[in-house]
Protein backbone atom coordinates (compact mmCIF):
# COMPACT_ATOMS: atom_id res chain seq x y z
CA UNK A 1 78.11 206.42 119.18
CA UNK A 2 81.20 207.94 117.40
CA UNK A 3 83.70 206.11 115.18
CA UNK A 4 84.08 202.76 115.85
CA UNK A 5 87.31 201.50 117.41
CA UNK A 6 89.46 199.37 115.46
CA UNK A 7 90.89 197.09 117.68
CA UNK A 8 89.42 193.83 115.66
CA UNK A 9 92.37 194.41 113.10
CA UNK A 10 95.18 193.16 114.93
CA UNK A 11 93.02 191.58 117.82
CA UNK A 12 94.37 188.13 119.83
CA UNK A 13 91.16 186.52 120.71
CA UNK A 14 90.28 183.53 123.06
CA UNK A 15 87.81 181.11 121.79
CA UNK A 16 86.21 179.71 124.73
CA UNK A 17 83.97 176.50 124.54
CA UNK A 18 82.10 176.58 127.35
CA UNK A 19 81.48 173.56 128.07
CA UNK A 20 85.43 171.95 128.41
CA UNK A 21 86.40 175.51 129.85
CA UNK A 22 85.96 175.32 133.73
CA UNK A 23 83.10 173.87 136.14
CA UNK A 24 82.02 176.33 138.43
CA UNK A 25 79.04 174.24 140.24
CA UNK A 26 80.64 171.17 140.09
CA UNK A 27 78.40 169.40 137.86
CA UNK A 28 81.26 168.33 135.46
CA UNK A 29 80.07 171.01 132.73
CA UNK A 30 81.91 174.03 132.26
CA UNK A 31 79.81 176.98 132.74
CA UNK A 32 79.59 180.91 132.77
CA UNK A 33 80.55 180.18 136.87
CA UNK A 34 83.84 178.71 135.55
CA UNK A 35 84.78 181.55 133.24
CA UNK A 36 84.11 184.13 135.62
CA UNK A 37 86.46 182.54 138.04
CA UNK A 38 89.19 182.39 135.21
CA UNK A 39 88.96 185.98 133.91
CA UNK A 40 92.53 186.70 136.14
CA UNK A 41 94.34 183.37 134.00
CA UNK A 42 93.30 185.09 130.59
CA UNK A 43 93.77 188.77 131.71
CA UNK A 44 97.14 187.46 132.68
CA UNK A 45 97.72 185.59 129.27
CA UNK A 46 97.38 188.93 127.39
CA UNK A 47 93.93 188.25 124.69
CA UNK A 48 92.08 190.96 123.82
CA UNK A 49 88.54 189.59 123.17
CA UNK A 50 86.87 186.34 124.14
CA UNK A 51 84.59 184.70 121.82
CA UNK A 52 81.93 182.12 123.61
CA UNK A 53 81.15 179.49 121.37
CA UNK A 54 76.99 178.92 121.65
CA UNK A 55 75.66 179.56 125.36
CA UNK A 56 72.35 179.50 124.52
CA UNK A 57 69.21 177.30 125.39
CA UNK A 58 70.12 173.98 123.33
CA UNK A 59 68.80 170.54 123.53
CA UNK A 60 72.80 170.08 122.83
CA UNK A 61 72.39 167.57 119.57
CA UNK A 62 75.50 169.44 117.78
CA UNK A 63 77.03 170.69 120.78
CA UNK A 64 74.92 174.04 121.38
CA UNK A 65 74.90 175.04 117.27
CA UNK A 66 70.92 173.43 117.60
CA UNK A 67 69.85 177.08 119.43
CA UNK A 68 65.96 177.00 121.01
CA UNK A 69 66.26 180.54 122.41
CA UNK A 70 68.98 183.11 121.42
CA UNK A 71 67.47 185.60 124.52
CA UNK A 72 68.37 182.53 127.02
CA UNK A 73 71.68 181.03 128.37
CA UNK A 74 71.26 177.47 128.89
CA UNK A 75 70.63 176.21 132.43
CA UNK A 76 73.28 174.51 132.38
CA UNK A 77 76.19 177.05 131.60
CA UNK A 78 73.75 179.60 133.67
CA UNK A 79 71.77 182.30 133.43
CA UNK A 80 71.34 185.63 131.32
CA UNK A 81 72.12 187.74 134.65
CA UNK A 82 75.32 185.61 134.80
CA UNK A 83 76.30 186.15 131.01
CA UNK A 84 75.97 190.04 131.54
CA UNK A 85 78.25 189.89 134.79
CA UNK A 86 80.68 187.90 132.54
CA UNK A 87 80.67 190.52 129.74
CA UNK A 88 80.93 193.35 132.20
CA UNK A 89 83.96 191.54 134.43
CA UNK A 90 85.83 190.77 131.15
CA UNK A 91 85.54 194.83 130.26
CA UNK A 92 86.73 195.60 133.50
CA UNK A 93 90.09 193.46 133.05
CA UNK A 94 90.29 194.96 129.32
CA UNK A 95 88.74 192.16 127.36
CA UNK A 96 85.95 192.31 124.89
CA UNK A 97 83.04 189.39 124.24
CA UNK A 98 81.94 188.22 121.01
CA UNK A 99 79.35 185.66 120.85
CA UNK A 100 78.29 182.92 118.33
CA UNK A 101 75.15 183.41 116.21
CA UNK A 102 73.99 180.08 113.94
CA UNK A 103 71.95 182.10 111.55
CA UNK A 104 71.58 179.12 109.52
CA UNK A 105 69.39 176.85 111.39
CA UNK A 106 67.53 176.52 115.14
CA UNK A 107 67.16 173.56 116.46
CA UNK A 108 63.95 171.67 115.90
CA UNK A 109 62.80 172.58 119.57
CA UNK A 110 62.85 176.30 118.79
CA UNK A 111 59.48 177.92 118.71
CA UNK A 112 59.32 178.71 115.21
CA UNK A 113 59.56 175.04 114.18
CA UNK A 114 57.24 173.70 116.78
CA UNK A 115 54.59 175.76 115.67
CA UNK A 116 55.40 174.82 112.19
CA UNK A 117 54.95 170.87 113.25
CA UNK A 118 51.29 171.81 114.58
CA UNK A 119 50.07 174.46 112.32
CA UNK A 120 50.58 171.55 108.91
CA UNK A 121 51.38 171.75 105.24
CA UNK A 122 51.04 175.00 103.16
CA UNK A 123 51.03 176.81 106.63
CA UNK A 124 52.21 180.45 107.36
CA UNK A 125 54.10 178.87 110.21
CA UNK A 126 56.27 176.27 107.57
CA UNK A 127 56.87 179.66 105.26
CA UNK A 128 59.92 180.36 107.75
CA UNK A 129 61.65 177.15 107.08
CA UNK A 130 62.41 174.97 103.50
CA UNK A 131 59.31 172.64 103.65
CA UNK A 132 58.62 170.70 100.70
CA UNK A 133 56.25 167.64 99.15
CA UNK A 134 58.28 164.90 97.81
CA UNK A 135 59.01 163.42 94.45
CA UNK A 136 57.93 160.01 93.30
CA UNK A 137 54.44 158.49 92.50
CA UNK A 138 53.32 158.52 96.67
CA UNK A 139 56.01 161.72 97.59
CA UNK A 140 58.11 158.85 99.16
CA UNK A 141 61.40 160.51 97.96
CA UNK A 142 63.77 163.69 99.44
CA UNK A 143 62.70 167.19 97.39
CA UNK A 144 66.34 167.65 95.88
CA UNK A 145 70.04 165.55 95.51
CA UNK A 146 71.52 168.29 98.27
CA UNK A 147 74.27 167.08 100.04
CA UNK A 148 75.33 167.09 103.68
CA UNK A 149 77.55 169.42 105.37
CA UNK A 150 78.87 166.87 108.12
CA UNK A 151 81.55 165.38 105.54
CA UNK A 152 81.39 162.04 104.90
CA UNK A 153 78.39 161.31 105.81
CA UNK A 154 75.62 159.94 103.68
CA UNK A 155 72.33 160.60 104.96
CA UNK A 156 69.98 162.57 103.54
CA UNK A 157 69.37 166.44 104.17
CA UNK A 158 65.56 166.03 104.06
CA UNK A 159 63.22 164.34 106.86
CA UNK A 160 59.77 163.51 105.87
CA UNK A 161 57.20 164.28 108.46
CA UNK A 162 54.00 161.95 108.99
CA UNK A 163 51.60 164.42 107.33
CA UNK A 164 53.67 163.94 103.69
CA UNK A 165 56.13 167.09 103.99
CA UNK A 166 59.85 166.47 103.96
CA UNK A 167 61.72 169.73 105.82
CA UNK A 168 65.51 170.72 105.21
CA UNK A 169 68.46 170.40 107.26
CA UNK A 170 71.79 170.53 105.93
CA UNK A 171 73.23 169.10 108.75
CA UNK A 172 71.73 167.25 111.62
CA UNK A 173 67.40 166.34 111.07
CA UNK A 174 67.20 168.62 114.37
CA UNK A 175 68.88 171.55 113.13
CA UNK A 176 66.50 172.69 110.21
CA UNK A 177 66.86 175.53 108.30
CA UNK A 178 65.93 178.85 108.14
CA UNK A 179 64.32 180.46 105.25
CA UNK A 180 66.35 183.42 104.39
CA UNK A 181 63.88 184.81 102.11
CA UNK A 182 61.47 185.75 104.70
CA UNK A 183 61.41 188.91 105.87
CA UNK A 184 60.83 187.80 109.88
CA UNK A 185 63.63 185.60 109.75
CA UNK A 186 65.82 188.83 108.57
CA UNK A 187 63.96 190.69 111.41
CA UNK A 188 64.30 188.46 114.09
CA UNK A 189 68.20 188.38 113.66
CA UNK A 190 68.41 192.08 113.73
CA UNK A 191 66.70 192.06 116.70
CA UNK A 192 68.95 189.09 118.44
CA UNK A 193 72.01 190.92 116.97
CA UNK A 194 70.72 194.40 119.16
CA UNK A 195 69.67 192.53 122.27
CA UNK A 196 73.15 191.45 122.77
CA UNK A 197 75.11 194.69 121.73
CA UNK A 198 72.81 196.13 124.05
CA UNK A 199 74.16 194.25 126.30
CA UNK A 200 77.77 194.67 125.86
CA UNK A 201 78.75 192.09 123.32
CA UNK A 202 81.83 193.89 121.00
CA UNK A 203 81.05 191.49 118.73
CA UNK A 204 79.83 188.54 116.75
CA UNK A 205 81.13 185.45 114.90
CA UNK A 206 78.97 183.99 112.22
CA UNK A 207 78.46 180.46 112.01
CA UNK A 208 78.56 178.91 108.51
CA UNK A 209 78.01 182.26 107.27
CA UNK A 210 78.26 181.05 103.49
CA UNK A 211 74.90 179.03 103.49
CA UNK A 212 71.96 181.15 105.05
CA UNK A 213 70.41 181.81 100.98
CA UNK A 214 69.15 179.47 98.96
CA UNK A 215 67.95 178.90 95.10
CA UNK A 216 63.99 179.47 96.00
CA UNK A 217 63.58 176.48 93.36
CA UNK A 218 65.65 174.23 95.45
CA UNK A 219 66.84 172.23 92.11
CA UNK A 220 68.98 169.33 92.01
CA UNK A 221 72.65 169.86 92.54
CA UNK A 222 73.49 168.16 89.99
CA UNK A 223 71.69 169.83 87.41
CA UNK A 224 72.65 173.16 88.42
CA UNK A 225 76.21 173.56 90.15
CA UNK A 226 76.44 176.78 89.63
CA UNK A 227 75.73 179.10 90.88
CA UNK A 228 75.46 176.88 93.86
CA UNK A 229 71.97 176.21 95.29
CA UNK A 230 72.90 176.80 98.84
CA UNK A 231 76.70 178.20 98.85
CA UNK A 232 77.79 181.54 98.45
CA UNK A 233 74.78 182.75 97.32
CA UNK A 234 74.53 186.22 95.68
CA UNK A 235 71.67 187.24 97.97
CA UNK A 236 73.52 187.19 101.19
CA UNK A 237 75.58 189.96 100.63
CA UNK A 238 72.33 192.29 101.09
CA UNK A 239 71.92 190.23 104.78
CA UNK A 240 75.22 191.05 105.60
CA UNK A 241 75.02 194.73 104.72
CA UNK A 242 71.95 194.94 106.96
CA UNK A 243 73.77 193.24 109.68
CA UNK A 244 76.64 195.63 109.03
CA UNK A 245 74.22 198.40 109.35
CA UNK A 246 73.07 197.33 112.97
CA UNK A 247 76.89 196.35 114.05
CA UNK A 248 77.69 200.15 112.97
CA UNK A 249 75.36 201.52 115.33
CA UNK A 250 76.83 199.44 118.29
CA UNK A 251 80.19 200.03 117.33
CA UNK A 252 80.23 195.86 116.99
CA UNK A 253 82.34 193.74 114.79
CA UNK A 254 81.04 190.51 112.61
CA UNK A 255 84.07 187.70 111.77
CA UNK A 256 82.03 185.20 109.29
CA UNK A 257 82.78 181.66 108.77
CA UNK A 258 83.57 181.21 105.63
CA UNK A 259 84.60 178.43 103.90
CA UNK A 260 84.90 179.07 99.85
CA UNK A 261 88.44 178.16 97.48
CA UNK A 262 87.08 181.37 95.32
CA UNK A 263 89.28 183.87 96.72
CA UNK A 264 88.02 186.76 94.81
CA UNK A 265 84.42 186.17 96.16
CA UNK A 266 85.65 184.91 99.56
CA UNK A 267 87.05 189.03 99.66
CA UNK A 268 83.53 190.40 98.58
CA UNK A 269 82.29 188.97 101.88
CA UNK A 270 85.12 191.39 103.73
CA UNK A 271 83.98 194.84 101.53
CA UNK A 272 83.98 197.75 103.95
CA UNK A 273 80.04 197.64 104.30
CA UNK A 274 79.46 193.84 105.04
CA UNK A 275 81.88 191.82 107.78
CA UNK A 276 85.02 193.08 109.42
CA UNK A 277 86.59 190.17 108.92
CA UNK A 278 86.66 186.17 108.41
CA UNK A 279 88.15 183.46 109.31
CA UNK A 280 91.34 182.07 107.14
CA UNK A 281 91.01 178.32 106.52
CA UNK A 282 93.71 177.92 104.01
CA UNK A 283 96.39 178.85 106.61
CA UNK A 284 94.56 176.63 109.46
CA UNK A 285 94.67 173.47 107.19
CA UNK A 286 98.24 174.07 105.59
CA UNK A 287 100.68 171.52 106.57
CA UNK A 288 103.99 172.37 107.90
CA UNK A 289 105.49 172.74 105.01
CA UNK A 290 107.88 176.07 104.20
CA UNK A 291 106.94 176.62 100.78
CA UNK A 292 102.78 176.09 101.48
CA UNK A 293 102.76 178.47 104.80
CA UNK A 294 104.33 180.90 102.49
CA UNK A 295 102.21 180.49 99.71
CA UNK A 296 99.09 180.56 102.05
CA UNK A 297 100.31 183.93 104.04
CA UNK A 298 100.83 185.59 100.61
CA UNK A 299 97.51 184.41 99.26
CA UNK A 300 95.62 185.53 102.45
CA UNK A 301 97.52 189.05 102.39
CA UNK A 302 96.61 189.43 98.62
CA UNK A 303 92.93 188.82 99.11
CA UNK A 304 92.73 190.93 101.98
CA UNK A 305 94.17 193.81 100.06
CA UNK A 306 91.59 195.24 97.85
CA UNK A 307 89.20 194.97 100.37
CA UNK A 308 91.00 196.39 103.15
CA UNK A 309 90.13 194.02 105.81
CA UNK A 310 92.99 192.66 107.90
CA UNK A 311 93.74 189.29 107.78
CA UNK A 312 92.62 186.32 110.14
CA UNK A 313 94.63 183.31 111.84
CA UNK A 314 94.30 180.45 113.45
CA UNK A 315 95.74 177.08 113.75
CA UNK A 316 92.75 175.22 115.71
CA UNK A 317 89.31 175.38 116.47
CA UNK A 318 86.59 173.52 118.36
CA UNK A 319 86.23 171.70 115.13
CA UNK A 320 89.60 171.02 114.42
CA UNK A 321 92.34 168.09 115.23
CA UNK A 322 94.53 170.18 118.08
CA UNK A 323 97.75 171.23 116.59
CA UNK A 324 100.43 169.37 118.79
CA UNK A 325 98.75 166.20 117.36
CA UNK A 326 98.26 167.24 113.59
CA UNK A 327 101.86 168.63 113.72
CA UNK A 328 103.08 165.33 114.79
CA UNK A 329 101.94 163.26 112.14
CA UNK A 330 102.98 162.25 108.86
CA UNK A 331 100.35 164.79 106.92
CA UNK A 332 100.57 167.60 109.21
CA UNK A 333 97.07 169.37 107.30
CA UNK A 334 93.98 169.11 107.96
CA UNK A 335 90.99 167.77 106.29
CA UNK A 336 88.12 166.50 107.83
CA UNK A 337 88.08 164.09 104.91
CA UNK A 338 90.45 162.15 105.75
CA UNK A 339 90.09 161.76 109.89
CA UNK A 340 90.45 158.28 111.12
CA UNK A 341 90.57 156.13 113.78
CA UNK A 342 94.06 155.28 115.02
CA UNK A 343 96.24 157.87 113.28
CA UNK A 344 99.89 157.69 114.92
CA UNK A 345 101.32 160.75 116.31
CA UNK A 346 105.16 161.99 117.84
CA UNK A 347 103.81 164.42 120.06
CA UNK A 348 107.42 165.97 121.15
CA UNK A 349 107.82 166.46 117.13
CA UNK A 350 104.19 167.80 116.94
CA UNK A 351 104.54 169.94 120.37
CA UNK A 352 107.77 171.01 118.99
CA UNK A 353 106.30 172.60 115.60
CA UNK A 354 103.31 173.76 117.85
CA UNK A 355 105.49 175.75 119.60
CA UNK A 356 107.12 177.66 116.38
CA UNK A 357 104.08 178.46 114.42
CA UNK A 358 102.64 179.66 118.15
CA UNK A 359 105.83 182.48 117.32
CA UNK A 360 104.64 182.75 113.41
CA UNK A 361 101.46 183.29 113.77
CA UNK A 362 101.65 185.50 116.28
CA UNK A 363 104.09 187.55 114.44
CA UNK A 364 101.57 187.55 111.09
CA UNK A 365 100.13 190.84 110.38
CA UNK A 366 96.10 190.46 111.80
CA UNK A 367 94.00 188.93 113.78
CA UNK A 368 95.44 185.84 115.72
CA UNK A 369 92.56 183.38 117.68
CA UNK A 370 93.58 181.13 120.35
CA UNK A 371 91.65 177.95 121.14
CA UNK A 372 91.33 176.60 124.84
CA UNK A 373 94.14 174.88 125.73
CA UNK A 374 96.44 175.63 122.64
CA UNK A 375 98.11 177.63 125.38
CA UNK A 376 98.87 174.61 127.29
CA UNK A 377 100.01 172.33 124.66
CA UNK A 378 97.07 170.45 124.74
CA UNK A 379 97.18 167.19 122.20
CA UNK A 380 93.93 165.68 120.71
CA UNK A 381 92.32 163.35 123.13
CA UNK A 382 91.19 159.45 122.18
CA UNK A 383 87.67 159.49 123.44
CA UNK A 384 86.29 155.93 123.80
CA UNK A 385 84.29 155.21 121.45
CA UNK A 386 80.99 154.71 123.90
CA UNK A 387 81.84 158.14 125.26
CA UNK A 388 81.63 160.01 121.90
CA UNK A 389 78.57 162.69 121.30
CA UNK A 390 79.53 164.61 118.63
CA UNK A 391 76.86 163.61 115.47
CA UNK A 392 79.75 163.66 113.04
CA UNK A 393 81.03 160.49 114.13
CA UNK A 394 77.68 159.15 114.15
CA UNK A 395 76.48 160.24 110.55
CA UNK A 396 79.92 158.61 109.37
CA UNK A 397 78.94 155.84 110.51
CA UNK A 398 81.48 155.40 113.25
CA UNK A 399 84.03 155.80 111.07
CA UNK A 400 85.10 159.32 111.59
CA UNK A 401 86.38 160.12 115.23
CA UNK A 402 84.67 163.36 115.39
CA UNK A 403 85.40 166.83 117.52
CA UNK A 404 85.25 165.62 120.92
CA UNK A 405 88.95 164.69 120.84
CA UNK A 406 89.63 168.31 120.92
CA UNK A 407 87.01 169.20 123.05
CA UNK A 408 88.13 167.59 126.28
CA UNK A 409 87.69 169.25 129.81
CA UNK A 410 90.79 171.74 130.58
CA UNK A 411 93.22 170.76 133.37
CA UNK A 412 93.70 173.46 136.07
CA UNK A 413 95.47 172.12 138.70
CA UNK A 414 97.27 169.11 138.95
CA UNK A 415 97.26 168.14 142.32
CA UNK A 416 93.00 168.43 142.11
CA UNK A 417 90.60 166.09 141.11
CA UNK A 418 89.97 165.97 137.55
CA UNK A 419 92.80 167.97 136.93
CA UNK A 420 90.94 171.16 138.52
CA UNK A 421 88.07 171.38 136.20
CA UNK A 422 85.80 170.44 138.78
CA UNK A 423 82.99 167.42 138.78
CA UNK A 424 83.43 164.66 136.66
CA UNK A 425 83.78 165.88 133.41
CA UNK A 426 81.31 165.49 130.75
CA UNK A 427 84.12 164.24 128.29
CA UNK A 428 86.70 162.25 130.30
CA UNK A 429 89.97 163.42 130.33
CA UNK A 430 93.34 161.22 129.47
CA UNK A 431 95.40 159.65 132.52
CA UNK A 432 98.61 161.87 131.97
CA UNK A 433 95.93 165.41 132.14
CA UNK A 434 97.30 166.56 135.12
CA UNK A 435 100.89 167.05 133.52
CA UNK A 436 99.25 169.78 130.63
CA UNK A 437 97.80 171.48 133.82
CA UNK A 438 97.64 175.24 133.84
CA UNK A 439 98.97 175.74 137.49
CA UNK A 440 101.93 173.49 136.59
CA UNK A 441 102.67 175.47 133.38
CA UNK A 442 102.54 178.93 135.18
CA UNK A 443 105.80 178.19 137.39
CA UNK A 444 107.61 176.62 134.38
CA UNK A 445 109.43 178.92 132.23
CA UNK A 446 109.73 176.84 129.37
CA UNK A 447 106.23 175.80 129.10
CA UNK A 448 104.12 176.10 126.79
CA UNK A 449 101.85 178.50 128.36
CA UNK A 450 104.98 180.73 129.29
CA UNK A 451 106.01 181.07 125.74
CA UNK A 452 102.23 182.06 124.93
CA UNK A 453 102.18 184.84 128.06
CA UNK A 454 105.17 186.38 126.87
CA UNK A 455 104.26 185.94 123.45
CA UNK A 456 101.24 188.11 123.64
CA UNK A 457 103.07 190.31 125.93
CA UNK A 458 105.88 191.37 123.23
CA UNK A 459 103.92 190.39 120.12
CA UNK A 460 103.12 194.60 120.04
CA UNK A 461 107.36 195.09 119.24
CA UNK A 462 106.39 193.95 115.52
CA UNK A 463 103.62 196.96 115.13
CA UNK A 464 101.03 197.65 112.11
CA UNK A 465 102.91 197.51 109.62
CA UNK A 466 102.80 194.85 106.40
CA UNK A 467 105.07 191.98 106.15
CA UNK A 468 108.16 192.24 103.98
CA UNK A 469 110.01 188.72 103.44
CA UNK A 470 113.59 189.00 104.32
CA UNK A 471 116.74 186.66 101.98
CA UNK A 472 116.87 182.96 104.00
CA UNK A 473 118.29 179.99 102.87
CA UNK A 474 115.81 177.26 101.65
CA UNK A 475 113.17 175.97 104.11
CA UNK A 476 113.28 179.24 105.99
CA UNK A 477 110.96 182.18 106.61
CA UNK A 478 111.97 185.07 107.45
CA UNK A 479 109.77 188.34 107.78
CA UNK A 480 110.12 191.50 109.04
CA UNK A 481 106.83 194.13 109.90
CA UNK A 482 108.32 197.43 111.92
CA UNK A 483 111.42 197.38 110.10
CA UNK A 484 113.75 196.13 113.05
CA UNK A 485 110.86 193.72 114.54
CA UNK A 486 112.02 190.21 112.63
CA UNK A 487 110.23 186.27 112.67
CA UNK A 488 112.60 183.61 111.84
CA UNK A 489 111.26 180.20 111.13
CA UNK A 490 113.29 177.01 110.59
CA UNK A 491 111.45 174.30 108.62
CA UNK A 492 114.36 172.62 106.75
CA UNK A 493 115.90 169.74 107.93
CA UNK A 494 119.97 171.58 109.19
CA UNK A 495 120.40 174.07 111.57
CA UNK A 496 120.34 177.45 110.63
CA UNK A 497 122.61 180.89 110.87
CA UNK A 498 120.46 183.79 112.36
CA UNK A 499 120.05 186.56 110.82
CA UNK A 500 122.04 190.19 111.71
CA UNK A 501 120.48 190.98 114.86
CA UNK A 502 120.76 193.10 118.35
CA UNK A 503 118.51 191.06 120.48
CA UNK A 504 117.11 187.61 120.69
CA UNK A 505 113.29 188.73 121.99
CA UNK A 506 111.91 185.30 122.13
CA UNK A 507 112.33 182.00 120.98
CA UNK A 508 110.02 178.57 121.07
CA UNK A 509 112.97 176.20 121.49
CA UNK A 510 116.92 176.52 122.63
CA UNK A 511 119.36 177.81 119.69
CA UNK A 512 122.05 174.55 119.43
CA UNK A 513 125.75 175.23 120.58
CA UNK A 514 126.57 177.28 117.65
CA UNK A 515 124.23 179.87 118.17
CA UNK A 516 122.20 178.61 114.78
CA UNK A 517 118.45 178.01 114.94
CA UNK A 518 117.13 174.67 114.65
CA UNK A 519 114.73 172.22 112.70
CA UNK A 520 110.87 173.63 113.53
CA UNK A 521 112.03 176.26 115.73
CA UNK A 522 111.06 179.97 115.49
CA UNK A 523 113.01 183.60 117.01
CA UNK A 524 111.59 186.94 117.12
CA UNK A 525 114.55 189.10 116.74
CA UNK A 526 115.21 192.82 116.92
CA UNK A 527 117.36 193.95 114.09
């Protein structure tokens, strides 16, 4: 198929969540309907590539990451027919499709795992998962120490079955895991990752791509920290260069998920015959702070380098506390640690700073993803507490909020019902909705969504070129990439002077009466 394109490298891509996007049918879940009737509003907002968080045939226990059938959309986002219409529409208007694969677990509904559940202990069928006897006199206790991977919660990563076998599941009991070690669990991915290139798809975004392999011993944790049991694993760089090896034939793109404070072996995951690229946590969860945003853009840059693979950013996610709120508090990072209940927010200050790193990241050398509704300004929603879903607030205990806050329903059109999503949405949207709403936005200059269009409209003025820090007084960046293409940002607590310049290109607040820029505002400026 020729040499592959490069247009992953300095990419803006959409992360839609399918389910809060827009209701086509009315049914108050968004659906494949919805998007298709949106295509114009992202065309017009300027992204490159959308990537679809999981469409696929879910029993929905961890919002569509539990996948039954990775050939089948789920009934109720619609059909494959309607998927392949999407991905052919978006290509019309210029935009690309990557889709989510969870090559981690299925959910305990998937084929595979059914049969497993009939065919018993020592079975063929249980060879594709992690099934295990117990310890203790009668088996009565979990195979291993393991921990969870929904943070802070304590439950156990092991279910015991009625027939004596316990099965693993790092995160929810209906997601269990795969056995990488297999060879059809290898082939079966191969084969998902063709149907959909077949079909279009540009790309694909690995879920939890750091914990597919693990020690075939399955020791304790706590006997053997390293090499990790179940992180980072040594054998899933061969995966990966498989995968690689079917993306290169399709002229397809992988961005893992990679969480791991080992820079040096976060890179090996980015070497030129394994992913294209991965996702950059350390600049998502850095608070606004001048001197840690600089550190964390220098880090990222450095451990790009050797590797050659462009850099990644993004300030929110579907898992993520929306940045207007987490910019408005008191720690303005993120760890899901340390989410509570009740945390106060100033959501001008935090709208404000969401606004300026909008401008600096946009201006970062890379790739630059945009969640839903970080265009509009969107805040974290306070979900009732009897309206939750999301298992992470349940395996806490009802202590941690969970995602759903930043999952909430988009609002279209203010004048509509339910803010123009459609039917009664499947997460209920805050009173004051209607103000964030899309159509509103659109004839307002100095919205939030205007700032974004003409963002990714200009955002090509600052070229390919690597970022060269520029002399600014104390709580300031400043950065240059083309040579006359310039980001200012103001994080200190006075005003300050603008650099020599010809033109102001853009700006995410007004300059004050003297011209100077202020506190947690950011210019782009021709030289």
């Amino acid at each position: 198929m020729g040499q592959p394109t490069e247009w992953w490298r300095s990419a803006v891509i959409y992360q839609v969540y399918v389910r809060s996007f827009a209701d086509g049918d009315g049914d108050g879940t968004g659906d494949l309907a919805g998007v298709r009737a949106r295509l114009p509003y992202l065309a017009e907002l300027g992204v490159d590539a959308l990537w679809f968080s999981p469409w696929y045939l879910s029993p929905m226990k961890d919002g569509g990451y539990d996948v039954t059938d990775y050939r089948a959309i789920d009934p109720a986002f619609g059909t494959l027919a309607e998927a392949e219409k999407l991905i052919a529409e978006a290509q019309e208007l210029g935009i690309r499709t990557i889709v989510d694969i969870v090559p981690n677990h299925v959910s305990d509904q998937h084929p595979w795992f059914r049969a497993a559940l009939k065919a018993g202990p020592g079975s063929p069928e249980r060879e594709l998962f992690h099934f295990r006897r117990g310890r203790g006199k009668q088996g009565e206790l979990p195979p291993n120490d393991w921990p969870s991977q929904f943070v802070g919660s304590a439950e156990p990563v092991w279910t015991r079955l009625p027939d004596g076998d316990w099965y693993l599941h790092l995160f929810t009991p209906q997601q269990p895991d795969l056995n990488w070690a297999h060879p059809a669990v290898r082939q079966e991915h191969e084969d998902v990752l063709r149907f959909w290139f077949e079909r279009g798809v540009a790309g694909v975004r690995i879920d939890s791509a750091a914990l597919l392999a693990k020690d075939p011993e399955l020791p304790d944790l706590a006997l053997h920290p390293d090499p990790h049991p179940f992180v980072d694993r040594d054998e899933l760089h061969d995966i990966y260069r498989s995968w690689r090896a079917v993306a290169d034939e399709c002229d397809a793109v992988f961005v893992g998920e990679v969480w791991l404070p080992d820079t040096e072996r976060f890179a090996r995951y980015l070497r030129p015959d394994e992913l294209h690229t991965a996702f950059n946590f350390s600049f998502l969860s850095c608070p606004w702070d001048p001197a840690r945003l600089r550190t964390s853009i220098d880090t990222t840059l450095a451990e790009h380098a050797p590797v050659g693979a462009p850099a990644t950013w993004v300030l929110c996610n579907h898992d993520i506390t929306r940045t207007v709120t987490r910019y408005g508090r008191t720690d303005t990072g993120f760890d899901f640690a340390a989410k509570a209940f009740g945390t106060p927010t100033d959501l001008a200050l935090g709208t404000r700073r969401a606004r300026a790193a909008a401008l600096l990241t946009l201006a970062l050398p890379g790739a630059v993803y945009v969640y839903q509704g970080e265009e509009l300004g969107l805040p974290e929603a306070d979900v009732p507490r009897d309206r939750i879903e999301d298992p992470m607030h349940f395996r806490s205990g009802g202590t941690d909020p969970g995602r759903d806050g930043c999952r909430v329903p988009l609002p279209w059109a203010a004048g509509a019902p339910h803010a123009g999503f459609g039917g009664e949405p499947w997460l209920p949207q805050p009173a004051d909705w209607a103000s964030y709403a899309a159509d509103r936005q659109a004839a307002d200059p100095g919205s939030m969504l205007s700032l974004y269009r003409e963002a990714l409209r200009i955002r090509p003025v600052f070229g390919d070129g690597p970022l060269t820090w520029l002399p600014a007084p104390e709580g300031v960046l400043a950065f240059t990439r083309a040579g006359e293409a310039r980001c200012v940002v103001n994080l200190a607590d006075a005003p300050a002077d603008l650099p020599e310049h010809t033109e102001l290109l853009l700006s995410s607040g007004p300059l004050d009466s003297e011209g100077r820029l202020p506190k947690d505002t950011a210019v782009w400026l021709r030289g």
